[in-house]
Protein backbone atom coordinates (compact mmCIF):
# COMPACT_ATOMS: atom_id res chain seq x y z
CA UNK A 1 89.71 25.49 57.84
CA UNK A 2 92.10 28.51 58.77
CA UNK A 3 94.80 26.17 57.84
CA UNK A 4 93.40 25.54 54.36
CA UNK A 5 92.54 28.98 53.62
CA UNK A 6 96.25 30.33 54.56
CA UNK A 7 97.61 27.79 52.46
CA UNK A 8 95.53 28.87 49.10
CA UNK A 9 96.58 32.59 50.11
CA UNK A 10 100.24 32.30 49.97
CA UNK A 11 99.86 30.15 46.91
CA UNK A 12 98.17 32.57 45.17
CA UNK A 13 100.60 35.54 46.47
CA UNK A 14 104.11 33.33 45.61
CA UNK A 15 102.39 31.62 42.35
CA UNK A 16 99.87 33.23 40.88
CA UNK A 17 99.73 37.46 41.78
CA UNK A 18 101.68 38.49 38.59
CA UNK A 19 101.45 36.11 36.36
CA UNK A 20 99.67 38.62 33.94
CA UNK A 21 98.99 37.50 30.06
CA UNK A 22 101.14 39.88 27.78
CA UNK A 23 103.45 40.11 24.61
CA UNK A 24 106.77 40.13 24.96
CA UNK A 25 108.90 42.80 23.70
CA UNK A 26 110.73 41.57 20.53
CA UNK A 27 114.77 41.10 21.06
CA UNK A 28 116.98 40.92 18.29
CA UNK A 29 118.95 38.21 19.77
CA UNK A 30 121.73 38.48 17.30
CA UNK A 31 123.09 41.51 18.07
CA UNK A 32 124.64 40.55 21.70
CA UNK A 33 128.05 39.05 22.48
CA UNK A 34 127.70 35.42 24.23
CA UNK A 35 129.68 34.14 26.99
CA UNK A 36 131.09 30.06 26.65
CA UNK A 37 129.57 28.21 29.77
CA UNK A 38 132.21 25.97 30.65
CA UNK A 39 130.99 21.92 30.59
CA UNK A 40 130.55 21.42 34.29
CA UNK A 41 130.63 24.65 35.65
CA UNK A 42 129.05 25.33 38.93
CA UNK A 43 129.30 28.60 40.62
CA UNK A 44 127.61 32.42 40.37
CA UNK A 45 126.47 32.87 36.52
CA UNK A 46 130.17 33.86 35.62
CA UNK A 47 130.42 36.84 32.81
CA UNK A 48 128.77 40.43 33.25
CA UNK A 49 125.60 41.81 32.89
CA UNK A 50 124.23 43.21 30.02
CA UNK A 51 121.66 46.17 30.55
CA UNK A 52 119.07 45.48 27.78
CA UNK A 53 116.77 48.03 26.72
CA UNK A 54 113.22 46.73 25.78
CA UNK A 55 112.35 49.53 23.32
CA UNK A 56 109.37 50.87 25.40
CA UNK A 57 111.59 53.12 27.39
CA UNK A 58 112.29 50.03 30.59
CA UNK A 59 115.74 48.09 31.32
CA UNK A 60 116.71 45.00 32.76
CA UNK A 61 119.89 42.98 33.30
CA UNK A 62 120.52 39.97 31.10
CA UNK A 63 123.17 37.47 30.61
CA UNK A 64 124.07 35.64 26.97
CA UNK A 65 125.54 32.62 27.03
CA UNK A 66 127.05 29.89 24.48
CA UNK A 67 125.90 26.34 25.66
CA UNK A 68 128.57 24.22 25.41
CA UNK A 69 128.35 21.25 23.06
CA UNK A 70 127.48 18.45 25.14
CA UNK A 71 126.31 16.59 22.06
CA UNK A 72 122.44 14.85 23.53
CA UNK A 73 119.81 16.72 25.69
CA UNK A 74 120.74 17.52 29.18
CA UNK A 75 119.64 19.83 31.77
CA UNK A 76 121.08 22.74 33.59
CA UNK A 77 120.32 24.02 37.20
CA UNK A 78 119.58 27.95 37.78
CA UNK A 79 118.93 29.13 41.15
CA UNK A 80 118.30 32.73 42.20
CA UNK A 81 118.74 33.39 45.55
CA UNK A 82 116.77 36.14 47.98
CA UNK A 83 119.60 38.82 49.28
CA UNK A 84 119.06 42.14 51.14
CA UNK A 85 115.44 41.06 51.00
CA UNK A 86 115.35 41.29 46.92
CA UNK A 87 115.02 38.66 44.33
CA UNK A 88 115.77 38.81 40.53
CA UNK A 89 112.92 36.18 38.93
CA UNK A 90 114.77 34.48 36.04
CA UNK A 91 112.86 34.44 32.60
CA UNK A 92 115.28 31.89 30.43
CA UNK A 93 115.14 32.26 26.38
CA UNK A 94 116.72 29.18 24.66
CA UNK A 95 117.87 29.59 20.97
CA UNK A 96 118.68 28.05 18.34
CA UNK A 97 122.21 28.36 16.79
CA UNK A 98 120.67 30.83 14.12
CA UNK A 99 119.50 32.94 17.41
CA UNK A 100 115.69 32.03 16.99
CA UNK A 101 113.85 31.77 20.19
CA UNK A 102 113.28 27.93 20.60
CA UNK A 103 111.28 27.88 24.46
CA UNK A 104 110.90 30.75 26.98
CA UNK A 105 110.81 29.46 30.24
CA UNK A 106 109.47 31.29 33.37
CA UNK A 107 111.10 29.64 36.93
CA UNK A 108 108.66 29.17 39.55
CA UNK A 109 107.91 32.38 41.79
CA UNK A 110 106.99 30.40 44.37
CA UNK A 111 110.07 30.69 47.09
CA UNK A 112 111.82 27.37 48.51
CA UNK A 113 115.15 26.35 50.39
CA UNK A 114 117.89 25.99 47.51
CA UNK A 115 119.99 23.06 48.92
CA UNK A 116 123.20 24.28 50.59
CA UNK A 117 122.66 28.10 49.14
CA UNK A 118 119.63 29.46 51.15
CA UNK A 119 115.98 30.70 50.02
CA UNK A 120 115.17 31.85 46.58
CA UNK A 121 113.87 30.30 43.61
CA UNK A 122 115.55 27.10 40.91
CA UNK A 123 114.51 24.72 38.33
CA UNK A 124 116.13 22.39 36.23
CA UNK A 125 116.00 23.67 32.66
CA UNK A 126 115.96 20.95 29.61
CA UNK A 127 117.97 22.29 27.09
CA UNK A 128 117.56 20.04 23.69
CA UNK A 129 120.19 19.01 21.24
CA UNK A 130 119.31 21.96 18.81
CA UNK A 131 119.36 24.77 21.40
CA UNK A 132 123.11 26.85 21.18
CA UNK A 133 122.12 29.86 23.66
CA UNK A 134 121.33 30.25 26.50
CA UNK A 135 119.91 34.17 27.65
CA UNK A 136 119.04 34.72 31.49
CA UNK A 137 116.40 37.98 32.00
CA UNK A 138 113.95 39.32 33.89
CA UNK A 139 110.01 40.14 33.48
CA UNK A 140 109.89 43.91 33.80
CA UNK A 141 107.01 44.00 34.83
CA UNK A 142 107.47 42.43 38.03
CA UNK A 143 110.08 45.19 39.38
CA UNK A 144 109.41 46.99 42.51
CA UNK A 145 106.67 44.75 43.26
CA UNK A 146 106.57 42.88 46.53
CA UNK A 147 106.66 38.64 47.41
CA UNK A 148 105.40 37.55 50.54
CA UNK A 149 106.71 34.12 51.40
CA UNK A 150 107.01 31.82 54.88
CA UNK A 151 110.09 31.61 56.55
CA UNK A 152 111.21 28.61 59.13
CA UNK A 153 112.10 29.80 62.43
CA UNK A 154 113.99 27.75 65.02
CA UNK A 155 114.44 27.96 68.70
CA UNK A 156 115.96 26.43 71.87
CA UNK A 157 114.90 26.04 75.02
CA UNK A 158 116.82 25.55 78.63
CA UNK A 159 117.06 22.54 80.48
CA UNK A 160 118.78 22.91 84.14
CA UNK A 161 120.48 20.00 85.43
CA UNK A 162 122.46 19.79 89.14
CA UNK A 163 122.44 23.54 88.61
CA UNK A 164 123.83 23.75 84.93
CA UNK A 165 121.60 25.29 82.32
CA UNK A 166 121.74 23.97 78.81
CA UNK A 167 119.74 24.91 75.52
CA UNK A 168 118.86 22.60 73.65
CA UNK A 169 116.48 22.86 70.23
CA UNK A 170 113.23 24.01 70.50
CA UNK A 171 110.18 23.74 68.36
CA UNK A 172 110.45 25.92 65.21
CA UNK A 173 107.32 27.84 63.36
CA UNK A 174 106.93 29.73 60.48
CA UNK A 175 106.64 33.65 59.67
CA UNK A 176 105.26 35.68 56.95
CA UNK A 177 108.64 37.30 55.01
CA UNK A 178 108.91 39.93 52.19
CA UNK A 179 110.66 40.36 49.30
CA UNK A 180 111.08 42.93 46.74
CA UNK A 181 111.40 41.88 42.71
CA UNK A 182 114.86 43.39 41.90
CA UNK A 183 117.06 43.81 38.86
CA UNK A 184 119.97 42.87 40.78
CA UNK A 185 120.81 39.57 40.58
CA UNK A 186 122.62 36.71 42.87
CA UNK A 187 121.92 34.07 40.29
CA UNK A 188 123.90 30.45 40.53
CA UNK A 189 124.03 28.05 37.43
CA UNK A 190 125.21 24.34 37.50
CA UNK A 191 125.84 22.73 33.83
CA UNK A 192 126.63 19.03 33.73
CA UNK A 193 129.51 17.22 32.52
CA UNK A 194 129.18 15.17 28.59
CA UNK A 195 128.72 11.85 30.55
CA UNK A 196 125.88 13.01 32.76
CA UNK A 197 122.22 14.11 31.88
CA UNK A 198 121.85 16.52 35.24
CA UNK A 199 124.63 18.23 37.07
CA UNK A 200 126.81 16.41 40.11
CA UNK A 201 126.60 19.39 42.61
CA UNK A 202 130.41 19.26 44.56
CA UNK A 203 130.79 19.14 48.05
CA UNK A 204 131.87 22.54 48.21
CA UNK A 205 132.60 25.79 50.83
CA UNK A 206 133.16 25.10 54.99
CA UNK A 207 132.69 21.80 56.80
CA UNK A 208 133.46 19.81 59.99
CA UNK A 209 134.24 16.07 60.63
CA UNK A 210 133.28 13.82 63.31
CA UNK A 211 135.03 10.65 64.06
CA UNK A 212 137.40 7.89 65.34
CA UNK A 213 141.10 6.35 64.25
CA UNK A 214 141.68 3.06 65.47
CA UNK A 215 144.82 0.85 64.23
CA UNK A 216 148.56 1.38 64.85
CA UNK A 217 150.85 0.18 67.36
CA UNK A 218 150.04 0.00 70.94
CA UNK A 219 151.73 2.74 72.68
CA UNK A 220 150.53 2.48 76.43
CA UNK A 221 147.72 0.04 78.01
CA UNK A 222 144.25 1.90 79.07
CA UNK A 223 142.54 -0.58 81.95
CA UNK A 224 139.29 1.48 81.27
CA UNK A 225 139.17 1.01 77.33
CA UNK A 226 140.74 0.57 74.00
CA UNK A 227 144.51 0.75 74.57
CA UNK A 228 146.24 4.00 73.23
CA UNK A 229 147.23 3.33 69.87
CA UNK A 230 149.71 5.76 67.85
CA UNK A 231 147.30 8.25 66.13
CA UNK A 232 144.14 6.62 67.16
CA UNK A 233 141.62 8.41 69.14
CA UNK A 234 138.22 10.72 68.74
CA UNK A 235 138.82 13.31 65.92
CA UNK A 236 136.92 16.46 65.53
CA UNK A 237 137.89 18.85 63.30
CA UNK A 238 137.00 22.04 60.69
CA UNK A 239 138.03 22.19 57.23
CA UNK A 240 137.38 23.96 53.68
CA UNK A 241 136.67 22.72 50.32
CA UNK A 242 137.50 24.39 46.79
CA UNK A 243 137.06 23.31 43.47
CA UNK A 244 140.56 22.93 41.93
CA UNK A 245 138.73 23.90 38.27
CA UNK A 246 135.62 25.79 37.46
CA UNK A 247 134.75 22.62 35.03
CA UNK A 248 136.45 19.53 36.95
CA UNK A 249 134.79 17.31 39.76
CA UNK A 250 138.15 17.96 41.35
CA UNK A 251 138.09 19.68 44.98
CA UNK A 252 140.98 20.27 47.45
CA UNK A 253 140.41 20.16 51.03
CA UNK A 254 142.47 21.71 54.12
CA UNK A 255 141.28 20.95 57.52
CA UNK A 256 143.12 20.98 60.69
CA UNK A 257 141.22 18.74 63.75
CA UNK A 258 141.89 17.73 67.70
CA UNK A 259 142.31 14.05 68.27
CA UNK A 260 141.75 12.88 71.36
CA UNK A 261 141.41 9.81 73.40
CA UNK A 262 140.50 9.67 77.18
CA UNK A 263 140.31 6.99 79.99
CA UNK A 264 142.89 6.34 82.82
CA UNK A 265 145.92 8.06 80.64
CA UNK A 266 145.34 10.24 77.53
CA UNK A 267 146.40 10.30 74.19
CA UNK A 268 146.42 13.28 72.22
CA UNK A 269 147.42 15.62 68.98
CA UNK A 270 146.57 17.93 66.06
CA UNK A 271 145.72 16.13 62.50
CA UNK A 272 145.90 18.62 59.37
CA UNK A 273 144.95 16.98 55.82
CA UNK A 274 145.89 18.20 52.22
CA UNK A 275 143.24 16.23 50.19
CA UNK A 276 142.57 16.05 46.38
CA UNK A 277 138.88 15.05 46.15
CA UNK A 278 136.78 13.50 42.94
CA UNK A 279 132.77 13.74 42.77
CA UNK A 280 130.09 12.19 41.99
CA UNK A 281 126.60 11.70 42.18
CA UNK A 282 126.86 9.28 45.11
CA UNK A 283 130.28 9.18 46.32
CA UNK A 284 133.57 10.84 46.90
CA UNK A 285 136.76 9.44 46.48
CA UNK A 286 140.25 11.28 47.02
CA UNK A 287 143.92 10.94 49.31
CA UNK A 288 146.14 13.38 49.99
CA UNK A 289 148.89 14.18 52.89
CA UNK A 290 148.11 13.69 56.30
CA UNK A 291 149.97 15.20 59.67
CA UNK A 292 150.06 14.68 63.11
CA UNK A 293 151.64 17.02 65.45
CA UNK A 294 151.81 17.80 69.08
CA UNK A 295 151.29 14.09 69.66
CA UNK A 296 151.54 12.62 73.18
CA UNK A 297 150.39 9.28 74.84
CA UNK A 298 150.37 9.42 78.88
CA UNK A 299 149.91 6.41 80.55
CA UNK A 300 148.24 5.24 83.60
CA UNK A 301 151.03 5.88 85.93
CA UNK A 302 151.57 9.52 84.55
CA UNK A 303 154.96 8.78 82.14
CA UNK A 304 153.85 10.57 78.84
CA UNK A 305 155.66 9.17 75.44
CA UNK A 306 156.15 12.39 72.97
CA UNK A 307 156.74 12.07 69.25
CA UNK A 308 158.07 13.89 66.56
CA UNK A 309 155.76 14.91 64.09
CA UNK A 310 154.69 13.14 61.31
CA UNK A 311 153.63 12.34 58.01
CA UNK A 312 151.77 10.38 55.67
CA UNK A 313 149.76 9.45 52.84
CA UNK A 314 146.02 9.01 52.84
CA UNK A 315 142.86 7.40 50.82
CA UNK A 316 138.99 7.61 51.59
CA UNK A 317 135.96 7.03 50.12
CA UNK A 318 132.86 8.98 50.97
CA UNK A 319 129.28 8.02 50.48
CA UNK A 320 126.94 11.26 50.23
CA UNK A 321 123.99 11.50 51.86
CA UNK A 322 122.89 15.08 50.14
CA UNK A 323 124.44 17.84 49.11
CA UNK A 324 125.89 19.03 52.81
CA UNK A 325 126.87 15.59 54.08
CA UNK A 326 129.35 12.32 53.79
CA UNK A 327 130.13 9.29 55.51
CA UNK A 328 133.18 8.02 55.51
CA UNK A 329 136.03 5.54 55.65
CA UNK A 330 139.90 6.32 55.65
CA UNK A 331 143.35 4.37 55.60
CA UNK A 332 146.30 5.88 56.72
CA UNK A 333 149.71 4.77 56.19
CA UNK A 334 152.17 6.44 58.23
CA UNK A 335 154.75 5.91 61.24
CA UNK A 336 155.11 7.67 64.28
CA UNK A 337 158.95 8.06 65.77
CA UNK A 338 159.26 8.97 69.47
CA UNK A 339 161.60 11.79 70.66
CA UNK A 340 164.00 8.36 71.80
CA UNK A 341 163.60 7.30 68.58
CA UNK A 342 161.24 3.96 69.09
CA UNK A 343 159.25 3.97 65.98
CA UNK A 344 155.76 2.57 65.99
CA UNK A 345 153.48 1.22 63.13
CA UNK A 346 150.84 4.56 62.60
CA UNK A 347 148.73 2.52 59.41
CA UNK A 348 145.16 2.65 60.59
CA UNK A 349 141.71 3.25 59.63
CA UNK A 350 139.30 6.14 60.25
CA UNK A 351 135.66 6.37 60.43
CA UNK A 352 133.83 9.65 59.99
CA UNK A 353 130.95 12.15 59.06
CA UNK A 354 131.34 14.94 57.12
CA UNK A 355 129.14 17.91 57.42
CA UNK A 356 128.64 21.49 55.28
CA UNK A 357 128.40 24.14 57.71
């Protein structure tokens, strides 16, 4: 029953405490400059905002924008997020191309998890084929005023073992949080491209991989497991992902990664990658250049075979499982030289999982 009754109270806080019937302060919608929103743009709302005076003596900050022409009805993403404990609630104004109001659209004030950005609130806004602005503003009347939301909270707890104490995760429960209605905004906008009704969010920001080469030459025999290949082995690594254009479902990626591989002998190195990734909905594709350096194979008896660096080309593909995560498959076509000069065969394949941190 306590369960039931907490659950109607937050709703009503989050949902329903301000959602007061009222006119609108007229806008003459003409009179403001508009910003082009790039097709596929993804990012902060780019452009600055404008402070717009409501005429009974209150301000707010508003952005104008020009949809682009996309040519069919389509929808656009808008997330505002909660920072410094303050949250700008969107109010979105569609118009028509001779600037009169077409919808007004309030976004839900109840908060959530925005995939990959943190908490706040989002919606997907249908924009029509005879909508040709776009204006982003606030409800005045909500400024100052305080949200109450619930927060997950995680924990870990020890586990001892032969005198070792590890933490591992705990259970997690929730917590009453506050927010404050703000002018300020941290607002981010994802527009689709012509071919697509909804926006392809990229695979964007900091990441690590997890995962195994196997392939190449054999370099040195392991009694204990797979044989030590040249390049293969365990690879776990750290890299960072930026679109190439503000509009394009091109990325680049630079990550540098250990690869390891244990047993009786050891082989070992350090993998960087220079990758040019595409998007979409449900998969990645992309190749780039691939390095190894620092590589060294010891064998059972102790005699370690150096190699020079080297240096290669390399494709993938990537199935996404969300926003934050891939699984993956790469070919690498390379050979590795020793420092006697005994080249080996490097062309191998590489299995791995791809994670936004």
């Amino acid at each position: 029953m306590m369960r039931v009754f907490l659950g109607v109270f937050f709703f009503c806080v989050s949902v329903g405490a301000y959602a007061v019937e009222r006119d609108r302060p007229f806008i003459d919608y003409d009179q403001f400059n508009y910003y082009e929103l790039e097709e596929g743009y993804q990012g902060g709302v780019p452009g600055e905002a404008v402070s717009l005076d409501l005429g009974d003596g209150s301000r707010i900050s508003a952005y104008f924008y020009a949809l682009p022409l996309l040519m069919r009805s389509h929808t656009v993403v808008l997330s505002s997020l909660i920072h410094d404990d303050q949250l700008y609630q969107p109010v979105v104004v569609l118009l028509s191309r001779d600037f009169r109001v077409l919808r007004e659209i309030d976004l839900p004030t109840r908060v959530s998890t925005v995939v990959g950005k943190g908490l706040g609130v989002s919606r997907d806004i249908m924009i029509s084929g005879d909508a040709a602005y776009m204006v982003i503003k606030t409800d005045p009347i909500l400024i100052g005023k305080t949200i109450e939301y619930q927060k997950n909270n995680s924990t870990t707890m020890p586990v001892s073992s032969g005198g070792t104490t590890t933490y591992v995760p705990g259970p997690s429960f929730r917590t009453v949080a506050r927010a404050q209605y703000s002018n300020s905004a941290e607002l981010n906008i994802m527009v689709p491209y012509r071919d697509n009704f909804r926006p392809v969010e990229r695979q964007q920001g900091s990441y690590m991989t997890i995962g195994v080469s196997f392939g190449g030459d054999r370099v040195a025999v392991n009694p204990t497991g797979d044989n030590y290949n040249a390049g293969s082995g365990g690879i776990i690594g750290v890299g960072y992902a930026k679109p190439l254009f503000k509009s394009q479902t091109l990325l680049g990626r630079l990550s540098i990664a250990g690869r390891y591989q244990g047993g009786e002998g050891n082989s070992q190195g350090i993998v960087g990658k220079a990758m040019v990734v595409h998007s979409e909905k449900y998969f990645n594709v992309g190749g780039g250049l691939y390095l190894d350096f620092m590589n060294q194979v010891e064998d059972i008896n102790g005699v370690t075979t150096e190699f020079e660096d080297s240096a290669g080309g390399a494709v993938f593909a990537e199935w996404r499982m969300g926003s934050n995560a891939s699984l993956g498959v790469q070919y690498l076509m390379t050979d590795y030289e020793t420092d006697k000069g005994v080249t080996y065969d490097g062309n191998q394949f590489s299995l791995y999982l791809l994670l936004g941190i």
